[in-house]
N, C-alpha and C. Protein backbone atom coordinates (compact mmCIF):
# COMPACT_ATOMS: atom_id res chain seq x y z
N UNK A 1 -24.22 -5.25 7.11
CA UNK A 1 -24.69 -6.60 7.03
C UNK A 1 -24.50 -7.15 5.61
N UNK A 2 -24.74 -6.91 4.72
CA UNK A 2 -24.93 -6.90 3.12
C UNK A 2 -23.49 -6.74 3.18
N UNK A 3 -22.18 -6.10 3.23
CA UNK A 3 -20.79 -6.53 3.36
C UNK A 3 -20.70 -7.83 3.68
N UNK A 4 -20.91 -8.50 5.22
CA UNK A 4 -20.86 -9.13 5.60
C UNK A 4 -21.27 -10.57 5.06
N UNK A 5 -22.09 -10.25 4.24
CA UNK A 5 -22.92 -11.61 3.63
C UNK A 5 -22.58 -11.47 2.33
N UNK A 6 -21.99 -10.80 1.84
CA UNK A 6 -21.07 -10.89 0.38
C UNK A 6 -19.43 -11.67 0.47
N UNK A 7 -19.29 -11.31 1.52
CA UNK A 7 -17.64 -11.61 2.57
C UNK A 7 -17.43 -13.07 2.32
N UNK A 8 -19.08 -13.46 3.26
CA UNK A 8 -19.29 -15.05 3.31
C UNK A 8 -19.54 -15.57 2.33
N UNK A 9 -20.11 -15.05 1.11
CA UNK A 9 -20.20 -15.46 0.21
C UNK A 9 -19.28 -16.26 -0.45
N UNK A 10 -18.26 -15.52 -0.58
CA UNK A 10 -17.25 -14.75 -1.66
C UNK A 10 -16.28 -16.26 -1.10
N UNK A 11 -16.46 -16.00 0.67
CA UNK A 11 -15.55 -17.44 1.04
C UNK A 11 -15.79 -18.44 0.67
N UNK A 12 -17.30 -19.17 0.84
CA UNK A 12 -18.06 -20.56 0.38
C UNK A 12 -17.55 -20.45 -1.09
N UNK A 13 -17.59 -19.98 -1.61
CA UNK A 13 -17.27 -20.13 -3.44
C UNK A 13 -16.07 -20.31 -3.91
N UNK A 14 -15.57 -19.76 -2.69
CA UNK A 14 -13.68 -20.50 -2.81
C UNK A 14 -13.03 -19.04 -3.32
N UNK A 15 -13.87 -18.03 -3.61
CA UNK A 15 -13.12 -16.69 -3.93
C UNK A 15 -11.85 -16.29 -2.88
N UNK A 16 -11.00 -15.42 -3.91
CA UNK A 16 -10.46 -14.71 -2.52
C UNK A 16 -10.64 -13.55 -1.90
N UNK A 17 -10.53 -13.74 -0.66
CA UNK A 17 -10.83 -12.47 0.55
C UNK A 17 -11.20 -10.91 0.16
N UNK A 18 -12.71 -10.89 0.26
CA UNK A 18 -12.54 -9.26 -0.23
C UNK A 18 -11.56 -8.60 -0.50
N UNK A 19 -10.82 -8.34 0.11
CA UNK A 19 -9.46 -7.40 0.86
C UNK A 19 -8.35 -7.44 0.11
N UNK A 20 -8.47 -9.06 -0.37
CA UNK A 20 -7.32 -9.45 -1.33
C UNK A 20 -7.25 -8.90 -3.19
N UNK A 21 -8.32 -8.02 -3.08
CA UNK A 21 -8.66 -8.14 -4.83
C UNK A 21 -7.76 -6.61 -4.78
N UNK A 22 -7.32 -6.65 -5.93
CA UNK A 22 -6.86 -4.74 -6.23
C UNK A 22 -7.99 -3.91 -5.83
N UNK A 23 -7.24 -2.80 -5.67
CA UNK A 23 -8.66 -1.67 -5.49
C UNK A 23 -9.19 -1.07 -6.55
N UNK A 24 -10.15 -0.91 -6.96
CA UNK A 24 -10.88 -0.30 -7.96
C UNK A 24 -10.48 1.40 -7.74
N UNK A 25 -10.15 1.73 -6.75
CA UNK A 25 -9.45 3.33 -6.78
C UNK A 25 -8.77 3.59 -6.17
N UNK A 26 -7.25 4.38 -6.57
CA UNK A 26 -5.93 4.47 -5.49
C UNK A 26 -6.29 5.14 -4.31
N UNK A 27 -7.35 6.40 -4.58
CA UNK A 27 -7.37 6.88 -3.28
C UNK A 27 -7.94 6.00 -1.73
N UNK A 28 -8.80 5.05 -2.40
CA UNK A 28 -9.58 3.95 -1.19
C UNK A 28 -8.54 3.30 -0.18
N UNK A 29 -7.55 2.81 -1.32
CA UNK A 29 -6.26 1.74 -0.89
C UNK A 29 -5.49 2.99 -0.01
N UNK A 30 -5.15 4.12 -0.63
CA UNK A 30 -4.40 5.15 0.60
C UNK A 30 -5.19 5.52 1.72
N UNK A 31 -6.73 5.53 1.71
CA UNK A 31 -6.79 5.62 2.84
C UNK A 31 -7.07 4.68 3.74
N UNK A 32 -7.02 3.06 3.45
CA UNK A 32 -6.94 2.17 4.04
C UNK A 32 -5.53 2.05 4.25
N UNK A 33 -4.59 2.48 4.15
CA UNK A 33 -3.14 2.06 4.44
C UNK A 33 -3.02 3.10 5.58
N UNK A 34 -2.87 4.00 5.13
CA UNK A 34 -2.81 5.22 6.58
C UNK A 34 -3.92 4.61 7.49
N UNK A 35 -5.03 4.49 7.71
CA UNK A 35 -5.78 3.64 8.70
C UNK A 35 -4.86 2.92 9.34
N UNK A 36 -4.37 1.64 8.55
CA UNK A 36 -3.96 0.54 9.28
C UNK A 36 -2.71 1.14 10.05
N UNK A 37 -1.86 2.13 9.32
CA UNK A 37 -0.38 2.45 9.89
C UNK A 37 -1.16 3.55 11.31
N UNK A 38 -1.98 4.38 11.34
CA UNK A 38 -2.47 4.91 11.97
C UNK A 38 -3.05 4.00 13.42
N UNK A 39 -3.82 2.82 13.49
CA UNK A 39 -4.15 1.72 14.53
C UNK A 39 -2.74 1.17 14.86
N UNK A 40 -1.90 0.77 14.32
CA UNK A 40 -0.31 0.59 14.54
C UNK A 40 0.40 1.67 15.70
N UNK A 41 0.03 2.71 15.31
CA UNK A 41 0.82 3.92 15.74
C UNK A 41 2.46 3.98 15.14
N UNK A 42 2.15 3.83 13.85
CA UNK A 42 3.28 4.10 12.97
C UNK A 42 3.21 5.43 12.63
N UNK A 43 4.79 6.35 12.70
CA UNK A 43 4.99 7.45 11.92
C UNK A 43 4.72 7.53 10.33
N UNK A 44 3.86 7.94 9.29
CA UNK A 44 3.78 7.77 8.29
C UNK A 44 3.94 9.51 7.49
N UNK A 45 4.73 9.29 6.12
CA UNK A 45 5.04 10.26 5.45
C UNK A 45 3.98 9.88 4.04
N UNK A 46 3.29 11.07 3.73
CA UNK A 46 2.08 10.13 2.85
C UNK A 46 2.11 11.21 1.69
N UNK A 47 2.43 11.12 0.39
CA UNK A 47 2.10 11.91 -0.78
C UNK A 47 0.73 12.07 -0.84
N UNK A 48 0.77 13.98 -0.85
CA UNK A 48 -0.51 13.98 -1.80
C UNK A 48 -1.30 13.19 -2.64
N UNK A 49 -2.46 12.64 -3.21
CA UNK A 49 -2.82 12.72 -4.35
C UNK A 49 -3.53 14.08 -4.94
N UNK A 50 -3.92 14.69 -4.56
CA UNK A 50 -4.83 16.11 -4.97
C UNK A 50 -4.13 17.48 -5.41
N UNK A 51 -2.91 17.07 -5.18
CA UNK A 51 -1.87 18.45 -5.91
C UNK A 51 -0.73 17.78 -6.37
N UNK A 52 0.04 18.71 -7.25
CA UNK A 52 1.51 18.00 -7.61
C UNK A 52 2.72 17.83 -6.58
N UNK A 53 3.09 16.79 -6.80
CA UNK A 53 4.04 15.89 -5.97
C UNK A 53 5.27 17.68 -5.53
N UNK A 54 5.89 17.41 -4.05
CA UNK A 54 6.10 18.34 -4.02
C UNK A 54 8.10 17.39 -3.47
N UNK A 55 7.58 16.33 -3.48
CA UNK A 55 8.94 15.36 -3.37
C UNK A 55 9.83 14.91 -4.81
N UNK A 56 10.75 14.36 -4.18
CA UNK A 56 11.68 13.67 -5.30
C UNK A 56 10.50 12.89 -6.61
N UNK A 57 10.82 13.13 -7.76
CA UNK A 57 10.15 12.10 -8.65
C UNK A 57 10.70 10.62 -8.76
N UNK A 58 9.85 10.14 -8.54
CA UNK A 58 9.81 8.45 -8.41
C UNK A 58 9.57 7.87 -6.73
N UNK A 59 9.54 8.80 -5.78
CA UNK A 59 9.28 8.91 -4.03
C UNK A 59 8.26 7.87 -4.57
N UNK A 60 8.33 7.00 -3.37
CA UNK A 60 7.09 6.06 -3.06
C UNK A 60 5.93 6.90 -2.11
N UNK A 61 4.98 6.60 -2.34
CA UNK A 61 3.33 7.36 -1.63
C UNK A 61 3.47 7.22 -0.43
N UNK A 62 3.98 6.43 0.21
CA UNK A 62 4.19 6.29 1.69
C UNK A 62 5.58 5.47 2.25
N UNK A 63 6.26 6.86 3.28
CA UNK A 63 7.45 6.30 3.91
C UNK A 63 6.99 6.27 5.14
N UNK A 64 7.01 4.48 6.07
CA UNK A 64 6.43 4.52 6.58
C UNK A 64 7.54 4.12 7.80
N UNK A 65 7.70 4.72 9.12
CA UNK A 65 8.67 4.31 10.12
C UNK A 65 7.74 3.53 11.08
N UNK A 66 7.78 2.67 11.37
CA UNK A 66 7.43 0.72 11.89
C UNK A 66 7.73 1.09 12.98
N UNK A 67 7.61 0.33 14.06
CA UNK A 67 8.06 -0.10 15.30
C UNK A 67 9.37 -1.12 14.81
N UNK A 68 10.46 -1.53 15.69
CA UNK A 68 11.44 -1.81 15.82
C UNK A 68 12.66 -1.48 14.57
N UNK A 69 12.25 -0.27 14.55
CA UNK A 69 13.24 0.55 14.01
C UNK A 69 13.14 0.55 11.93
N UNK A 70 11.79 -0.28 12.03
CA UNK A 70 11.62 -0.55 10.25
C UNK A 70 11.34 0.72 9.48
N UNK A 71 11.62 0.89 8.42
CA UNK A 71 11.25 1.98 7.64
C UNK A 71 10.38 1.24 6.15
N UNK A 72 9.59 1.19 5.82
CA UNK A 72 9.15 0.70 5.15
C UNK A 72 8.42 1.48 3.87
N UNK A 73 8.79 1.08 2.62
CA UNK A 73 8.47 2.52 1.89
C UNK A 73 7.26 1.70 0.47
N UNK A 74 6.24 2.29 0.00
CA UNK A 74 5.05 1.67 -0.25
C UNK A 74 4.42 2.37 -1.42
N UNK A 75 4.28 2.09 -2.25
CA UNK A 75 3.76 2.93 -3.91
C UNK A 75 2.17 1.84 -3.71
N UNK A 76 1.41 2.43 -3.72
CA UNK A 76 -0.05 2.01 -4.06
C UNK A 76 -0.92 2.22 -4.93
N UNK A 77 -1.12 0.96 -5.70
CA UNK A 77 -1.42 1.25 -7.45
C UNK A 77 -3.06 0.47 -7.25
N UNK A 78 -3.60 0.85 -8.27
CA UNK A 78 -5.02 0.52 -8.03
C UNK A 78 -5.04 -0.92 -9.02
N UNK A 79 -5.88 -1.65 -9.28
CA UNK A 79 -5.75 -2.42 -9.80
C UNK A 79 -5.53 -2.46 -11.56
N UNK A 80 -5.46 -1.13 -12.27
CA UNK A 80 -5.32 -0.99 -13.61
C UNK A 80 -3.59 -0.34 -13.51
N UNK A 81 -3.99 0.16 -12.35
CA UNK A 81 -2.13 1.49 -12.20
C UNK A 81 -0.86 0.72 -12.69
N UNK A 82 -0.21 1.17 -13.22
CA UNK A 82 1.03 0.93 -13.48
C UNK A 82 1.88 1.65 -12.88
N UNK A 83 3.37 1.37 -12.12
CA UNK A 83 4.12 2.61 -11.67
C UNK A 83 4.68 2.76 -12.43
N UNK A 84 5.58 3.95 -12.42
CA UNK A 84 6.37 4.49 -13.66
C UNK A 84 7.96 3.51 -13.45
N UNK A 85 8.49 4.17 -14.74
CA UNK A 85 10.00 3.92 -14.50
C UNK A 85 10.82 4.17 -13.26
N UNK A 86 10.29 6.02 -13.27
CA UNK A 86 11.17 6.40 -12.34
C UNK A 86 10.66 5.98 -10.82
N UNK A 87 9.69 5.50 -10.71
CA UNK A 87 8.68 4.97 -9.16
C UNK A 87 9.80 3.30 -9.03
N UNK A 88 9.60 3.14 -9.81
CA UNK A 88 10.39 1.38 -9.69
C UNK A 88 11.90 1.36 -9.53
N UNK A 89 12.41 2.49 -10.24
CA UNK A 89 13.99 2.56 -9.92
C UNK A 89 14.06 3.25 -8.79
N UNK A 90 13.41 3.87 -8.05
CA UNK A 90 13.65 4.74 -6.77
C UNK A 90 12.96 3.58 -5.84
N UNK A 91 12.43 2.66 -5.82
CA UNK A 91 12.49 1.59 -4.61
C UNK A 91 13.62 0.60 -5.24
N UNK A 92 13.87 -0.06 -6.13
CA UNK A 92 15.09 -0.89 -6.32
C UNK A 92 16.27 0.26 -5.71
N UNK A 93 16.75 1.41 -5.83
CA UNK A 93 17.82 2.04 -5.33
C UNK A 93 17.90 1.67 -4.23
N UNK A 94 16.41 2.27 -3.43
CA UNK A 94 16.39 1.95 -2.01
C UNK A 94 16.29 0.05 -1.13
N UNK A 95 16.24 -0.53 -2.12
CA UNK A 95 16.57 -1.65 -1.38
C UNK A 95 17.99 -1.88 -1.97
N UNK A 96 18.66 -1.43 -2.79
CA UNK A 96 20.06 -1.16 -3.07
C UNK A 96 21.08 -0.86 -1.57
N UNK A 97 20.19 -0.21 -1.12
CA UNK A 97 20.87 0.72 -0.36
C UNK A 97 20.04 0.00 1.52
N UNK A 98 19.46 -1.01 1.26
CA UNK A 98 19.09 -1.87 2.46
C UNK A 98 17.49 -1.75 3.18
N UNK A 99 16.77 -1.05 2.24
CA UNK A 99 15.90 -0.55 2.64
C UNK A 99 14.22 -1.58 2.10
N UNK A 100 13.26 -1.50 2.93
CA UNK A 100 12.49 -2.90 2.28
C UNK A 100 11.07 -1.65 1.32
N UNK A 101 11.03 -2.11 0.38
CA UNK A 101 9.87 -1.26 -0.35
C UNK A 101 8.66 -2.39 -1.09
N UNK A 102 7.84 -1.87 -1.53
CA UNK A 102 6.97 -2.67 -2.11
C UNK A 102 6.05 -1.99 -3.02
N UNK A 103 5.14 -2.52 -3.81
CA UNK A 103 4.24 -1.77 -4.63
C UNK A 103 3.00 -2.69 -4.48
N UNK A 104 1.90 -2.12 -4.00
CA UNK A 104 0.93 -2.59 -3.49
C UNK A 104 -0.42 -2.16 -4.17
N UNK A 105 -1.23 -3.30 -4.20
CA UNK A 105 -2.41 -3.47 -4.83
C UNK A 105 -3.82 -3.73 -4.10
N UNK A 106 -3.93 -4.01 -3.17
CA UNK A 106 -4.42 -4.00 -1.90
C UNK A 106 -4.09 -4.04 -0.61
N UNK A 107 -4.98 -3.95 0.53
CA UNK A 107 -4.81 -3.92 1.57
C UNK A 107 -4.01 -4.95 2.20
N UNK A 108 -5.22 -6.62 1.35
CA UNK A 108 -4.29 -7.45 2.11
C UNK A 108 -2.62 -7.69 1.69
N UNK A 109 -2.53 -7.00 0.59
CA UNK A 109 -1.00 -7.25 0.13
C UNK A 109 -0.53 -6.24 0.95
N UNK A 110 -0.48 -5.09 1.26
CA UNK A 110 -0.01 -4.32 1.98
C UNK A 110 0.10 -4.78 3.22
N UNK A 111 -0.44 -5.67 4.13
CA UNK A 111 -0.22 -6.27 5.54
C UNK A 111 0.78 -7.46 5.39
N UNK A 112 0.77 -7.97 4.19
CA UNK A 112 1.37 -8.89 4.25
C UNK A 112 2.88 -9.00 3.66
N UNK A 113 3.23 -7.56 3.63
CA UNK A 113 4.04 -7.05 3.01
C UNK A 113 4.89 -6.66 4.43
N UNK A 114 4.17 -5.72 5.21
CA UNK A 114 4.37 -5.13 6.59
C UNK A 114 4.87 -5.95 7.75
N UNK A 115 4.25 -7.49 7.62
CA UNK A 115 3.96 -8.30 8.58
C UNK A 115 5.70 -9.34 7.75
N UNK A 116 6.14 -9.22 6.76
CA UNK A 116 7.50 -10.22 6.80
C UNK A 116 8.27 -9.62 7.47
């Protein structure tokens, strides 16, 4: 309820959408992304955070296979995160190479990322 009436708040004041602000911690935003790809029934490939990366360096956190054949690949930074060099040149390669990627800061950017 107290969500709910902060929500409404946040709307009357002209703020934007809970959902829309960065996340205060990467792990929250990963597990709201696997959620949403999970209610989808999307195939998702999801990096650790809790041990060392056991993929390519610069792999995006989530390769995610879509319905109608999308592959969609997703680095999720918290609202202070920066990605690295090698994180930013390994999605520019891959849209080099035809592929759609993004670097995401919240949820709602992440749907709205999913949803073009």
């Amino acid at each position: 309820m107290l969500s709910r009436m902060a929500h409404n708040k946040a709307r009357r004041n002209g703020d934007p959408e809970p959902e829309a602000q960065p996340a205060e911690r990467e792990r929250g935003l990963h597990d709201e992304i696997l959620l949403a790809c999970s209610e989808r029934g999307w195939l998702v490939i999801h990096s650790r955070m809790d041990l060392p990366s056991t993929v390519g360096i610069g792999t995006a956190d989530f390769v995610i296979l879509a319905d109608g054949g999308r592959t969609l690949l997703v680095e999720a930074k918290a609202r202070n995160g920066k990605p690295t060099a090698a994180q930013l040149a390994w999605l520019a390669w891959a849209k080099k190479l035809g592929h759609r990627g993004a670097v995401v800061r919240s949820l709602a950017e992440f749907l709205k990322f999913v949803e073009e």
